[in-house]
Protein backbone atom coordinates (compact mmCIF):
# COMPACT_ATOMS: atom_id res chain seq x y z
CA UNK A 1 0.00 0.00 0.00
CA UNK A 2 1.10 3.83 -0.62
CA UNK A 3 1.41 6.40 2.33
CA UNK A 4 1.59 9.89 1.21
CA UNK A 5 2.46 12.67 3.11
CA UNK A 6 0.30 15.80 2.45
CA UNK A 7 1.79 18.86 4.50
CA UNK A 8 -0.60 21.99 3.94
CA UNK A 9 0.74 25.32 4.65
CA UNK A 10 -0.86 25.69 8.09
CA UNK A 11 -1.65 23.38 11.17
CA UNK A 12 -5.30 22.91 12.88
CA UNK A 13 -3.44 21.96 15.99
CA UNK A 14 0.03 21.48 18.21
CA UNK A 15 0.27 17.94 17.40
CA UNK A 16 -0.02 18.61 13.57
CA UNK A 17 2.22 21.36 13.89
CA UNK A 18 4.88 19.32 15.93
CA UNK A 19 4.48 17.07 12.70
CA UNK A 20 4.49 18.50 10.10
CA UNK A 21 7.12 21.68 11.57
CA UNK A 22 9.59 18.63 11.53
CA UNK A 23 8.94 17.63 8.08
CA UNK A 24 9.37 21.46 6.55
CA UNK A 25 12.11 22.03 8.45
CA UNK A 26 14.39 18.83 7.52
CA UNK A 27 13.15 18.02 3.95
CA UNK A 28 14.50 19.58 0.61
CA UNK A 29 12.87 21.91 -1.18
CA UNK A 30 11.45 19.26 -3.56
CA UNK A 31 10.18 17.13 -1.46
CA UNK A 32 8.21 20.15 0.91
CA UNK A 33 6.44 21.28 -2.52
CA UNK A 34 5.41 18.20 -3.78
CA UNK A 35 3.53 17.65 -0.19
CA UNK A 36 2.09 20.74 -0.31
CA UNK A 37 0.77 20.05 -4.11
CA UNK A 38 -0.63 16.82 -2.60
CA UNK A 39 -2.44 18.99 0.26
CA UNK A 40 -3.79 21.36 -2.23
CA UNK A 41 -5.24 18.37 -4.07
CA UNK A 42 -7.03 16.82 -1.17
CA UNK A 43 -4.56 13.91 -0.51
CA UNK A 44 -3.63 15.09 3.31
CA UNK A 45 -6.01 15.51 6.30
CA UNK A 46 -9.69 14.12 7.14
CA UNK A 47 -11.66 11.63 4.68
CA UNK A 48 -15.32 11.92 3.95
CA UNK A 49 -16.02 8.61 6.11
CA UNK A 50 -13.82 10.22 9.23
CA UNK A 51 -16.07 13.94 8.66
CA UNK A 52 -19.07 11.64 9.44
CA UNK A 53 -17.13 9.85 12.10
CA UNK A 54 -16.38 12.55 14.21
CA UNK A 55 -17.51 16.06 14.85
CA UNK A 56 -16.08 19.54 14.44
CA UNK A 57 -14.76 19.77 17.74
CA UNK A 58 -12.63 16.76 17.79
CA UNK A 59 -10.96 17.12 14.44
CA UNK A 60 -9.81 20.68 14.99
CA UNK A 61 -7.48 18.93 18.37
CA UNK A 62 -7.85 15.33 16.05
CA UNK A 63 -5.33 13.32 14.58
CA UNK A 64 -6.58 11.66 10.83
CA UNK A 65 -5.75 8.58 9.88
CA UNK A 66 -3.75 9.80 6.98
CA UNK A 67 -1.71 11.78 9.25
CA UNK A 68 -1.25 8.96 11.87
CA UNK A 69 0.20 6.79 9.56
CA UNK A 70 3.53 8.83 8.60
CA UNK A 71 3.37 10.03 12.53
CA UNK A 72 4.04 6.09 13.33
CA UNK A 73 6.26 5.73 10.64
CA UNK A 74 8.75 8.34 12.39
CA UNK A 75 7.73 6.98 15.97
CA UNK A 76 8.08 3.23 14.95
CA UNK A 77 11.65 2.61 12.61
CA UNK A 78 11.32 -1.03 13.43
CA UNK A 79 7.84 -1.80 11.76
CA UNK A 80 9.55 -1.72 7.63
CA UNK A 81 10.12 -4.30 6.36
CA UNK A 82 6.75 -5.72 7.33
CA UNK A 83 8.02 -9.67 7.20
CA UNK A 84 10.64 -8.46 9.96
CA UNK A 85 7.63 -6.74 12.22
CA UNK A 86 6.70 -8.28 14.99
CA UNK A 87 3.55 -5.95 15.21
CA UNK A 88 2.34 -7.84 11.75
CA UNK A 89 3.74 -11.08 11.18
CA UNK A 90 1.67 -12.73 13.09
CA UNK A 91 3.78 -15.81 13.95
CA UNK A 92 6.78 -13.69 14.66
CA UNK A 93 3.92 -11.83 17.40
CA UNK A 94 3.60 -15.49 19.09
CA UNK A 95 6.82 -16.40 18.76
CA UNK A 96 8.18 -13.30 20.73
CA UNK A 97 5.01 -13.03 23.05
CA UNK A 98 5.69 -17.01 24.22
CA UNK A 99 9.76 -16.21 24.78
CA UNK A 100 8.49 -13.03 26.61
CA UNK A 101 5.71 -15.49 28.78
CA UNK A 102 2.89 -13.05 27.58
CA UNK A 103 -0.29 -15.56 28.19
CA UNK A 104 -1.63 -15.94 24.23
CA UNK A 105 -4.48 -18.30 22.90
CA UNK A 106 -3.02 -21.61 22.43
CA UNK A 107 -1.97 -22.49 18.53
CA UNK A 108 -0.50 -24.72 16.62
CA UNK A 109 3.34 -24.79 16.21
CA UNK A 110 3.95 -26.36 12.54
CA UNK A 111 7.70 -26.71 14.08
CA UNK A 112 6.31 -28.80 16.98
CA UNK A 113 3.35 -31.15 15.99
CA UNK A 114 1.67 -31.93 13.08
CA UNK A 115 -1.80 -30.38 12.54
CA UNK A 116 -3.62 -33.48 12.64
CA UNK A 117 -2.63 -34.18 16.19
CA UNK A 118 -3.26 -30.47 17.41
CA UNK A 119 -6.48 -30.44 16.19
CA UNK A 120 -7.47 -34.00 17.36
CA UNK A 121 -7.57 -31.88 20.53
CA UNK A 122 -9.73 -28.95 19.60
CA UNK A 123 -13.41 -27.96 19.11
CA UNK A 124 -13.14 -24.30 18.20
CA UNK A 125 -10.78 -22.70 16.41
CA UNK A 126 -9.75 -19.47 14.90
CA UNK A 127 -7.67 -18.80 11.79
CA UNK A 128 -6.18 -15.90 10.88
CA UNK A 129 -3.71 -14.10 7.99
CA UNK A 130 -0.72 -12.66 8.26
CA UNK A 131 -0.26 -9.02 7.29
CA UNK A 132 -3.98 -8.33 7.43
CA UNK A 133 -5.76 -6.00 9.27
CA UNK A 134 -9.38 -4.69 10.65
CA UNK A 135 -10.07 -8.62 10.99
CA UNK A 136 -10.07 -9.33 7.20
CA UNK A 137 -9.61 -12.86 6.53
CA UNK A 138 -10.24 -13.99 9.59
CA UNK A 139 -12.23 -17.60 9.78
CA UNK A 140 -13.97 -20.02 12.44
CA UNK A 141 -14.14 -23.57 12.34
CA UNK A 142 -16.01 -25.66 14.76
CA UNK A 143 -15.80 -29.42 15.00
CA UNK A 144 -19.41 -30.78 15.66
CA UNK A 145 -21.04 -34.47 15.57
CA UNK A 146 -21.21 -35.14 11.78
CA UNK A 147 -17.26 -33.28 11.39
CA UNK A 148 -16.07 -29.63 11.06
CA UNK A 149 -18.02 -26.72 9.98
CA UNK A 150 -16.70 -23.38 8.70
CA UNK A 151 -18.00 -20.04 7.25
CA UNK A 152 -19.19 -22.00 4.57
CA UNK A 153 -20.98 -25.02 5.82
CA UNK A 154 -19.68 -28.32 6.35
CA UNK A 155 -15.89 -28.87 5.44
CA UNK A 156 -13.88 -32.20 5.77
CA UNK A 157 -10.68 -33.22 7.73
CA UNK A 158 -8.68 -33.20 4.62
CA UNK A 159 -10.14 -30.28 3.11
CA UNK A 160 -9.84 -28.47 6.43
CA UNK A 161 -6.32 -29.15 7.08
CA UNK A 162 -5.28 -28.50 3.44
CA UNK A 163 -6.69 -24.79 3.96
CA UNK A 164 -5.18 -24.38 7.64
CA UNK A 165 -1.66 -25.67 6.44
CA UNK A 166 -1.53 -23.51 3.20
CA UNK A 167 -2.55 -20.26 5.70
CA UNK A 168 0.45 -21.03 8.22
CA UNK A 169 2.67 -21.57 4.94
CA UNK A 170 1.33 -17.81 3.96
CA UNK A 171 2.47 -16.30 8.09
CA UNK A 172 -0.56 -17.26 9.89
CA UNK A 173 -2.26 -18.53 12.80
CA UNK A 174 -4.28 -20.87 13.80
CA UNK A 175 -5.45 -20.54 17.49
CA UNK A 176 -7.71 -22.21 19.95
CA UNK A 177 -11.18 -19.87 20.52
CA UNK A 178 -11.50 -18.78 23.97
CA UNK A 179 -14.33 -18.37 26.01
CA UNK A 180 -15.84 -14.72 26.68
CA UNK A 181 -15.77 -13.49 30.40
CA UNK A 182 -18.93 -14.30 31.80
CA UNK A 183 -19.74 -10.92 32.85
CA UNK A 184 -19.71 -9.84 28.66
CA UNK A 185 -21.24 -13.10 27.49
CA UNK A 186 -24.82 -11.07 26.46
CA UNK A 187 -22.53 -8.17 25.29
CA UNK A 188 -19.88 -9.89 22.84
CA UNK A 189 -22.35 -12.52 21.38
CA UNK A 190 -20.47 -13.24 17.89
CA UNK A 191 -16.98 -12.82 18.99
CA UNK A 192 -14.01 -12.54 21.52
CA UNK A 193 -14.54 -8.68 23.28
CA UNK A 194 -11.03 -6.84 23.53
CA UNK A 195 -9.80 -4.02 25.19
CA UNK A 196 -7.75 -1.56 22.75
CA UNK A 197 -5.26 -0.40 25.20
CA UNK A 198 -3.01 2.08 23.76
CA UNK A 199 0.26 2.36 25.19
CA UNK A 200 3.32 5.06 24.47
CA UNK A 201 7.15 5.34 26.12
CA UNK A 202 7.17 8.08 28.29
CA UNK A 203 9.07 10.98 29.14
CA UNK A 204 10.86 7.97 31.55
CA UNK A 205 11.00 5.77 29.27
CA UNK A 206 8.51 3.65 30.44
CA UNK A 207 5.65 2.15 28.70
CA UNK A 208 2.36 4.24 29.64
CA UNK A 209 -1.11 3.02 28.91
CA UNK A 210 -2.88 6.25 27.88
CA UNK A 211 -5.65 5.36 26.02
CA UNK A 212 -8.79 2.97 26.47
CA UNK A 213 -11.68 1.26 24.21
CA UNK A 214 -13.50 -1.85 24.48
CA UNK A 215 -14.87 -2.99 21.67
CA UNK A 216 -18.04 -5.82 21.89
CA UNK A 217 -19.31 -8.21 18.88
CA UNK A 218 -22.49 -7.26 17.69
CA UNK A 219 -23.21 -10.59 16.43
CA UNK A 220 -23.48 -12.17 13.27
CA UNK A 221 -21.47 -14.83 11.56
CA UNK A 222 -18.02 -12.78 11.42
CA UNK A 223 -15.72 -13.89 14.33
CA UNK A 224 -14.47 -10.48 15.45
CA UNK A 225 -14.94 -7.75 17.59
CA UNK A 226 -13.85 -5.01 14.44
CA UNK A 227 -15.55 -1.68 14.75
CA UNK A 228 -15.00 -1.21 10.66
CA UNK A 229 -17.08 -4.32 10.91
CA UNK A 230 -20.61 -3.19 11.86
CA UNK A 231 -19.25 -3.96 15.64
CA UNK A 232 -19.80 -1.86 18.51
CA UNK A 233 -16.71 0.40 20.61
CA UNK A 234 -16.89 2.18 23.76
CA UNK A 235 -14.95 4.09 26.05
CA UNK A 236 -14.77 3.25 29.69
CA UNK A 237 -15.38 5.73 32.22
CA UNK A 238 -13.32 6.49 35.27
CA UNK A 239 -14.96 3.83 37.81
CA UNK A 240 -14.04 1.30 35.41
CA UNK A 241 -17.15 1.07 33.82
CA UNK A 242 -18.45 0.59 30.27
CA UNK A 243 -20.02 3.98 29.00
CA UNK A 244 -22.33 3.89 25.97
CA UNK A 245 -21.31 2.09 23.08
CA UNK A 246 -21.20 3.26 19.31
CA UNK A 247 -21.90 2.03 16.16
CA UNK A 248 -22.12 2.70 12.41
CA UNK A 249 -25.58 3.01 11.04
CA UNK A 250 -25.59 3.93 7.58
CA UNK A 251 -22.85 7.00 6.85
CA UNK A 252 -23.22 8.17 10.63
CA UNK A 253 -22.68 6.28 14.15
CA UNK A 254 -25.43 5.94 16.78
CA UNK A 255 -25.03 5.31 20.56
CA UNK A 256 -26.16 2.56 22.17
CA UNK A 257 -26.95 1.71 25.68
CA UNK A 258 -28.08 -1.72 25.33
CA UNK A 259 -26.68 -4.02 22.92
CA UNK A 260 -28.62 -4.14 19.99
CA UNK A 261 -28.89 -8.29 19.37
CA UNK A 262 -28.93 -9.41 23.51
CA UNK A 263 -30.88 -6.18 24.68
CA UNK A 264 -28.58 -6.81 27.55
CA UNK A 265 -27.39 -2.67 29.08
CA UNK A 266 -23.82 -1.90 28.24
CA UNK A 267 -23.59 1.84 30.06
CA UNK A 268 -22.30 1.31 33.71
CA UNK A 269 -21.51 -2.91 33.58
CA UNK A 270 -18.10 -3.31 34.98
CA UNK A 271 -15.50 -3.77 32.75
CA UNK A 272 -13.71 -7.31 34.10
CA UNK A 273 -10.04 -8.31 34.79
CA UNK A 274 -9.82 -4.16 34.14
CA UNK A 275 -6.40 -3.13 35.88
CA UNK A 276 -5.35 -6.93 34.75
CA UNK A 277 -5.28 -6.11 31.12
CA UNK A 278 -3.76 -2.69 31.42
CA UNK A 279 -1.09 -4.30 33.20
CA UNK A 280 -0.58 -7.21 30.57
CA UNK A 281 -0.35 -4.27 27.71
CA UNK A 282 2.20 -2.65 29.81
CA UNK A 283 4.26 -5.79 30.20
CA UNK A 284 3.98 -6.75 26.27
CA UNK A 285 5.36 -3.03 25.45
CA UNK A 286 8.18 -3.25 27.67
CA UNK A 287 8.81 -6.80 25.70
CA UNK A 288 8.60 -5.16 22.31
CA UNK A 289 9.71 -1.91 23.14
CA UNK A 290 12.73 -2.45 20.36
CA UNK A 291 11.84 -0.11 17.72
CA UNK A 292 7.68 0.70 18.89
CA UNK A 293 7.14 3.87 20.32
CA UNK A 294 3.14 3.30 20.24
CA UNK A 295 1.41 0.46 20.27
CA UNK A 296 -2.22 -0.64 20.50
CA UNK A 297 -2.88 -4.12 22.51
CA UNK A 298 -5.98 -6.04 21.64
CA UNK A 299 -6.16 -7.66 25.17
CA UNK A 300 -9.13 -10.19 24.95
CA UNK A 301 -11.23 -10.37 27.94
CA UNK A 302 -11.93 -14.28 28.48
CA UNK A 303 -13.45 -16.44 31.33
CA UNK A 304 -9.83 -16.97 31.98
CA UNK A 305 -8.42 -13.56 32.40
CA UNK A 306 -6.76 -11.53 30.40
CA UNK A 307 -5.00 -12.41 27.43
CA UNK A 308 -3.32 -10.71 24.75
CA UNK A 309 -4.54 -11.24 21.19
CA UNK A 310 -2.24 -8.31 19.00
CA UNK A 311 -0.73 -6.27 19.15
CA UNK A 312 -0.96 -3.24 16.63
CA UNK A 313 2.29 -0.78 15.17
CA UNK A 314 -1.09 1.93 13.53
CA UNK A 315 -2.92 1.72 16.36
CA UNK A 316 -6.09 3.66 14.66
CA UNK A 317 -6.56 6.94 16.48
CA UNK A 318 -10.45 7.32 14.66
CA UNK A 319 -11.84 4.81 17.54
CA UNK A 320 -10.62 6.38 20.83
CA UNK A 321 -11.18 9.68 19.73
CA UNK A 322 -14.80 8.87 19.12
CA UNK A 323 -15.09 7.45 22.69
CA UNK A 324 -13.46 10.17 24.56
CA UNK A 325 -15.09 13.09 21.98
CA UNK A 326 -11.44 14.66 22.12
CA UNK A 327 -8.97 14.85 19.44
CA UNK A 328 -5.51 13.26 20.13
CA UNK A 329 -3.92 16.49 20.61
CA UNK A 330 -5.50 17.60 23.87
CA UNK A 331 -4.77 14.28 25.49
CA UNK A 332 -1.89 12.28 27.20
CA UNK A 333 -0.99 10.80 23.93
CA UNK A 334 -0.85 13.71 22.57
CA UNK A 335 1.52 15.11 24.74
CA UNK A 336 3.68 12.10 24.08
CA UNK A 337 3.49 12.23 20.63
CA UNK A 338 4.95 15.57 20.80
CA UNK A 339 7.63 15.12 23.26
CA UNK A 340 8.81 11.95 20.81
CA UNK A 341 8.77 14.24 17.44
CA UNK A 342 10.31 17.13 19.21
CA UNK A 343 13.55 14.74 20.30
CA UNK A 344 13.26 12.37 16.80
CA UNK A 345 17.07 12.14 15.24
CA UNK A 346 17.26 14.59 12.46
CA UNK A 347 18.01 11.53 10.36
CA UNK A 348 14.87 10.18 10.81
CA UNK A 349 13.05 13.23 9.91
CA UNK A 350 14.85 13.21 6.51
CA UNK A 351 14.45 9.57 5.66
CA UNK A 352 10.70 10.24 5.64
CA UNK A 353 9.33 10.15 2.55
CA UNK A 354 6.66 12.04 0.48
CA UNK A 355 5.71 8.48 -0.80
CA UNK A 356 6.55 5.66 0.36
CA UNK A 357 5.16 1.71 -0.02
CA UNK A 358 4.51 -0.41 2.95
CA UNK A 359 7.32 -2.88 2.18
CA UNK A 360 6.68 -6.41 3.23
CA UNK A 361 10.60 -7.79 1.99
CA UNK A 362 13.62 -5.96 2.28
């Protein structure tokens, strides 16, 4: 995929102008004009979808999601090439997450045991790409009397472990499904809830967790929790506590109070295992600190505590500035984002690039 970096000639906000300041003050003259062209032609700032997303008031102290690309690009040097990422090959994630003793759904380790014998063991199972995102690609297979069912109706053994093999040749996984806490069971009906916990090296440098959304399945036959996929996302208050959730409806986003398939309340249920999974993103930054500013944790809340599901080197910024109703720039991250860019090596200000592919290979 292409990134391109649209500077305009003036900044809505400090964060912005921490940004792109950097950029006009380290790049040539070529490459500050031909951002500014691609400003003046609409390539830069908020899309159409994000306008809708989020009102006035947050995108004048907002981040977009253009603009948060090319900021993690400067914050996060080690996430190019993409094979090398830890953040995106997902079986370099588990790899480094079992070494680091992060708890992880159980999978299958093609090194270890053939896939026959793991899933001789299994009932429920979740398989998903490598190098994907916004849960595209990902499939559930569930072994029941009469053999194993998928999204598309009954599949055999052979076929089944032809497809799972040829995925983990391809970089991914393919992991045991774990139960849903008990106390979100009516709220996450379709899939695995997790909590997006967004953490950042501080001014210490320490990992801090700064931001917070849960998101909850709405149901349906998709296996994830995605809020790009009709799914709802929340924000949790200060008690701890699940305020209202959101969710697309048409071009615009509604809030919800009860979920909209269970009819079970969401504002004010407890959010389980809370302080838990914080504490579980903070360990997994300080274990993949190495080149990651920022990251964004999927932490999935099961009956069996906490455990970590991804974690993200993009962490979106649309979601948890819909849930607090601030823009990025007024918060913690904010502030941390700007304390990084204002000490970022000149060198890495100049490698950035006007354009520039999201390299898989070297």
């Amino acid at each position: 995929m292409l990134s391109l970096c649209a500077v305009p000639p003036q900044d809505d906000n400090s964060l912005l102008a921490a940004y792109h300041g950097g950029l006009r003050a380290h790049w040539p003259r070529g490459a500050r004009l031909l951002s500014h062209w691609l400003a003046a032609m609409g390539q830069g700032g908020w899309s159409a979808s994000e306008r809708l997303l989020l009102p006035d008031s947050v995108r004048r102290s907002g981040l977009s999601m253009r603009d948060r690309k090319a900021v993690h690009r400067l914050l996060n040097p080690a996430a190019f090439p993409l094979a090398a990422n830890p953040l995106k090959n997902k079986q370099l994630f588990a790899l480094k997450a079992q070494e680091a003793g992060l708890p992880i759904p159980p999978s299958w380790d093609p090194e270890a045991q053939a896939l026959s014998d793991w899933l001789a063991h299994e009932s429920d199972i979740i398989a998903k790409p490598s190098f994907r995102s916004k849960g595209q690609g990902v499939e559930r297979y569930t072994r029941e009397d009469d053999g194993w069912r998928g999204p598309s109706g009954a599949i055999s053994d052979t076929q089944l472990r032809a497809r799972l093999t040829a995925l983990g040749r391809k970089g991914g996984v393919i992991q045991r499904r774990l139960a849903t806490h008990e106390r979100l069971s009516d709220l996450s009906p379709g899939a695995l809830p997790t909590l997006r916990v967004v953490t950042c090296i501080n001014e210490d440098g320490l990992p801090e967790a700064c931001d917070l959304a849960l998101r909850l399945s709405a149901g349906g036959p998709r296996p994830v929790d995605n809020f790009n996929a009709g799914n709802l996302v929340l924000g949790v208050d200060s008690a701890g506590c699940c305020m209202a959730a959101w969710r697309r409806s048409g071009q615009a986003v509604v809030a919800l109070e009860r979920h909209p398939v269970s009819g079970a309340p969401i504002k004010g249920v407890p959010v389980p295992d809370l302080a838990d999974a914080i504490a579980l993103a903070l360990r997994a930054h300080r274990a993949f600190a190495d080149g990651f500013t920022v990251i964004g944790w999927d932490v999935g809340l099961t009956s069996g505590g906490p455990v970590l599901v991804e974690g993200n080197w993009n962490p979106g910024t649309d979601i948890v500035q819909l849930v607090s109703g601030r823009g990025v720039s007024d918060t913690r991250l904010g502030a941390l984002y700007r304390h990084h860019l204002a000490h970022l090596p000149v060198e890495r200000w100049r490698r950035a690039r006007v354009m520039a592919w999201d390299r898989r290979g070297r």
